[in-house]
Each structure stands twice: as structure tokens, then as C-alpha cells.
N, C-alpha and C. Protein backbone atom coordinates (compact mmCIF):
# COMPACT_ATOMS: atom_id res chain seq x y z
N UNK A 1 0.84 -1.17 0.00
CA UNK A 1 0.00 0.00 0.00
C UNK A 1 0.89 1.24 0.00
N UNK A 2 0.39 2.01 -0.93
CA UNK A 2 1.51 3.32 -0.92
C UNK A 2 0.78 4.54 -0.23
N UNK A 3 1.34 4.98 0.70
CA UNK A 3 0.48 6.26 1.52
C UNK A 3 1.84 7.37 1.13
N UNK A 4 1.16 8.64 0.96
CA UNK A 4 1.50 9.77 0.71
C UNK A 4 1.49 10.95 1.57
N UNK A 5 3.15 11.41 2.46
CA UNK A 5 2.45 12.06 3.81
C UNK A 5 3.31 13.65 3.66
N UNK A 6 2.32 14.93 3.60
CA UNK A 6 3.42 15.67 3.58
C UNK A 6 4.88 16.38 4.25
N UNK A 7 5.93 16.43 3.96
CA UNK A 7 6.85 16.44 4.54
C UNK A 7 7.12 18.38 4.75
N UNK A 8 7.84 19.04 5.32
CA UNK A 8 7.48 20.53 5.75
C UNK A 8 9.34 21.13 5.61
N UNK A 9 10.17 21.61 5.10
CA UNK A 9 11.24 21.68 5.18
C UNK A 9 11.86 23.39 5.63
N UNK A 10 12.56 23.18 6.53
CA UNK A 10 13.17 24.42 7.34
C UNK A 10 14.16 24.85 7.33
N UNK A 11 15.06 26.08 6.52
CA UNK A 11 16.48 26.36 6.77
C UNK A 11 16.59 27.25 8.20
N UNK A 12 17.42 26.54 9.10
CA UNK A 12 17.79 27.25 9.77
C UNK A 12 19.48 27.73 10.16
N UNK A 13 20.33 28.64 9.72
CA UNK A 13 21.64 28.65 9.34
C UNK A 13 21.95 27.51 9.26
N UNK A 14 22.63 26.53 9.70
CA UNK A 14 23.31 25.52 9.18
C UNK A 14 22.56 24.07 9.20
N UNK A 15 21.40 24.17 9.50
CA UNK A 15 20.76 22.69 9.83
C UNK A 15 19.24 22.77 8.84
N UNK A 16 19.28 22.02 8.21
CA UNK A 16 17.82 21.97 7.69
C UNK A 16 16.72 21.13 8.31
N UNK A 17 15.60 21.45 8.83
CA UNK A 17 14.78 20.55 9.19
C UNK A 17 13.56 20.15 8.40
N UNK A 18 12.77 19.02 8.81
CA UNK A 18 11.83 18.11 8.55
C UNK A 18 10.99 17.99 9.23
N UNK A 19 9.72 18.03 8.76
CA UNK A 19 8.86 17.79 10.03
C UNK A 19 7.42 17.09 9.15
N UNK A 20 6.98 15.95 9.32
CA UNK A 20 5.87 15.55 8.81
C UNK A 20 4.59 15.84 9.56
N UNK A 21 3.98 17.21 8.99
CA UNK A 21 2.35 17.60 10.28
C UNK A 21 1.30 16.44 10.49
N UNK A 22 1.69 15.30 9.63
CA UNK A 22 0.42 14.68 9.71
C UNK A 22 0.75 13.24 10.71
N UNK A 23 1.85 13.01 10.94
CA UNK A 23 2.54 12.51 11.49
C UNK A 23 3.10 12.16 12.89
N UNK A 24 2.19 13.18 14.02
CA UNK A 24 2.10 13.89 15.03
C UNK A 24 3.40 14.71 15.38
N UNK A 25 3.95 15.51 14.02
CA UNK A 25 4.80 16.14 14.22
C UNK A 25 6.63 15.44 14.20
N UNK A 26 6.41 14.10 13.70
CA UNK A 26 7.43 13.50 13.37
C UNK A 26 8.54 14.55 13.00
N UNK A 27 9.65 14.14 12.82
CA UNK A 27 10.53 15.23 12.72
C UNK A 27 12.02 14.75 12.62
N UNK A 28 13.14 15.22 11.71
CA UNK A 28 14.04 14.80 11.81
C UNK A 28 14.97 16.21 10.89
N UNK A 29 16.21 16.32 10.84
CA UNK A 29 17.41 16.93 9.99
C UNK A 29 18.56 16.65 9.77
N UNK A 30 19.28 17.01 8.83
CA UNK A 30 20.39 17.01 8.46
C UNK A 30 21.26 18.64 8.00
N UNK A 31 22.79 18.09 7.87
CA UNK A 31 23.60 19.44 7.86
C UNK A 31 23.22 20.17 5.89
N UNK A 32 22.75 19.23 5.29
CA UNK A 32 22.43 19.82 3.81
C UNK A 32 21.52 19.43 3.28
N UNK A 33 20.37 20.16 2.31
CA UNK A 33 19.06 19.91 2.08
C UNK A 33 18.84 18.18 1.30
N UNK A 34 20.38 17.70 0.85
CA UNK A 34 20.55 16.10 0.30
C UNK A 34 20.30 15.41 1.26
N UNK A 35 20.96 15.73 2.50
CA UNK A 35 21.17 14.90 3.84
C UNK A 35 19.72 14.95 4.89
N UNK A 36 19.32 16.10 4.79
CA UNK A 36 17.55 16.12 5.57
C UNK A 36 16.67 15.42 4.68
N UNK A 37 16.90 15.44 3.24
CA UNK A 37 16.08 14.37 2.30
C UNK A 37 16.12 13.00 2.98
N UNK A 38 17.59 12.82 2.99
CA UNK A 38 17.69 11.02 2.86
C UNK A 38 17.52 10.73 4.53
N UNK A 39 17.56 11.68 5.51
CA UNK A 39 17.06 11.43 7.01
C UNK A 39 15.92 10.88 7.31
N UNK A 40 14.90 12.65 6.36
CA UNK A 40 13.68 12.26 5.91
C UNK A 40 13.18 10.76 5.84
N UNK A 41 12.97 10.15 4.50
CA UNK A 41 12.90 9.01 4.44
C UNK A 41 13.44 7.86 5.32
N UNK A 42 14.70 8.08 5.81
CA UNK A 42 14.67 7.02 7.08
C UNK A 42 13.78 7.29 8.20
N UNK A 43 13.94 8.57 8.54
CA UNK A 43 13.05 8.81 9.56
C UNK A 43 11.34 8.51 9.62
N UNK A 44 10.69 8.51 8.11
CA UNK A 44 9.31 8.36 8.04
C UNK A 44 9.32 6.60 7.85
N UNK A 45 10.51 5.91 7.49
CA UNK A 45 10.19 3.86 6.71
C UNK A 45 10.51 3.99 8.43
N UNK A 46 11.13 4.35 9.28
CA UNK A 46 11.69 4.01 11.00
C UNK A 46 10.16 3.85 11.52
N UNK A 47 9.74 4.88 11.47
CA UNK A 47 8.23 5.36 12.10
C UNK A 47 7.09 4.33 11.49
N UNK A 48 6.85 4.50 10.10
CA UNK A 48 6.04 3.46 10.00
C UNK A 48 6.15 2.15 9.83
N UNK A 49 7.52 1.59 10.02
CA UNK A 49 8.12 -0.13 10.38
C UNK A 49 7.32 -0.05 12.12
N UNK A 50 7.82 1.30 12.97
CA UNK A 50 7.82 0.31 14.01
C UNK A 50 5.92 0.49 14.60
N UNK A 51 5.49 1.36 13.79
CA UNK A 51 3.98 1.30 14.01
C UNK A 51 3.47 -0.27 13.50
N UNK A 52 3.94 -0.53 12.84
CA UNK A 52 3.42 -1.67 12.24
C UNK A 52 4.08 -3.21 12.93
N UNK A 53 5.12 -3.19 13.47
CA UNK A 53 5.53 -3.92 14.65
C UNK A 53 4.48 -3.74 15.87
N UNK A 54 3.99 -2.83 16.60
CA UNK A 54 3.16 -2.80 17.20
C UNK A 54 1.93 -3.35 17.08
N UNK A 55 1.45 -3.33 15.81
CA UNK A 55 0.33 -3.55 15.31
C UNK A 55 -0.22 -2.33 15.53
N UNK A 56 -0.14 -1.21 15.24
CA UNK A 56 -1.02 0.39 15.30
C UNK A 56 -1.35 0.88 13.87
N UNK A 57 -1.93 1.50 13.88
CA UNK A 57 -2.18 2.25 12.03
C UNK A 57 -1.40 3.48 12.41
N UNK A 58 -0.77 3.68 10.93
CA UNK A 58 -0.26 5.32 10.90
C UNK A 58 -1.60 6.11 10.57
N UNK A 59 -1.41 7.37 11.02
CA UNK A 59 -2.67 8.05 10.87
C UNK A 59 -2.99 7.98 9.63
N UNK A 60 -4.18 8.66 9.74
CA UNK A 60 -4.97 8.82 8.24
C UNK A 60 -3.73 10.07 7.55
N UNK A 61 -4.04 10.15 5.78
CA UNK A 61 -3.28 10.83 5.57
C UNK A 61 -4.60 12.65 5.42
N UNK A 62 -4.26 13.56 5.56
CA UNK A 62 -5.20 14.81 5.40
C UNK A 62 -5.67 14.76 4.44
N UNK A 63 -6.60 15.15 3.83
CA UNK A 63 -7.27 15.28 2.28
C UNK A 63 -6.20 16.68 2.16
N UNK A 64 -6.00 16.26 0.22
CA UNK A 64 -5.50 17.23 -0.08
C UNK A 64 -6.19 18.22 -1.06
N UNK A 65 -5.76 19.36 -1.10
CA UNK A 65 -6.85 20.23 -1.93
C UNK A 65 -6.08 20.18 -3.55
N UNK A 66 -7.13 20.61 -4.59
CA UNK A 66 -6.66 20.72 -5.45
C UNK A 66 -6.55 21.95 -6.15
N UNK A 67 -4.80 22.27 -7.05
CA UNK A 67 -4.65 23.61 -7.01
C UNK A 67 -4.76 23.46 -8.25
């Protein structure tokens, strides 16, 4: 099943951050916008491996609007 969650990206001088809102604020960074990418993605397959070890659902994803 492929779920689609949006990801939120932050320069702050030297650290870029991540933060997925739908996610309860999941969150992760790296020192360059390549390196908060590929965090990113570990950080969201980490989160929903170990929801699913639990046996929990990841949340619903938000409806998205169309532009």
C-alpha cells in the first residue's frame, strides 16, 4: 500500500529541518538539504516499520486540496 504524507522543510543557518504535520509532528534533519532528504525518508520507513511492529495504524493521511 503506498500512503502519501506531507513532509514541511526548514532552513535554519546551518541545519535543515523536517517535520511531517500529519505525522504527530514526526521530525528529523540534516547538515544539507541532500542529507535532511535522505534522514527524511529514514526517519518516516523508521516510524512506520515500528507502528506496524506494534500492530497500530499510521494516521490517516489529510485530504489534499486541489490547485
Amino acid at each position: 500500500m503506498l500512503s502519501i504524507y506531507p513532509e514541511c522543510f526548514f532552513k535554519d543557518e546551518a541545519v535543515y529541518s523536517v517535520v511531517f504535520p500529519d505525522l504527530n509532528r514526526l521530525a528529523t534533519s540534516g547538515s544539507t538539504e541532500t542529507e535532511a532528504m535522505k534522514m527524511a525518508a529514514d526517519c518516516l520507513a523508521g516510524y512506520l516499520y515500528s507502528l506496524k511492529n506494534d500492530s497500530e495504524q499510521a494516521p490517516k493521511e489529510l485530504p489534499k486540496h486541489k490547485t
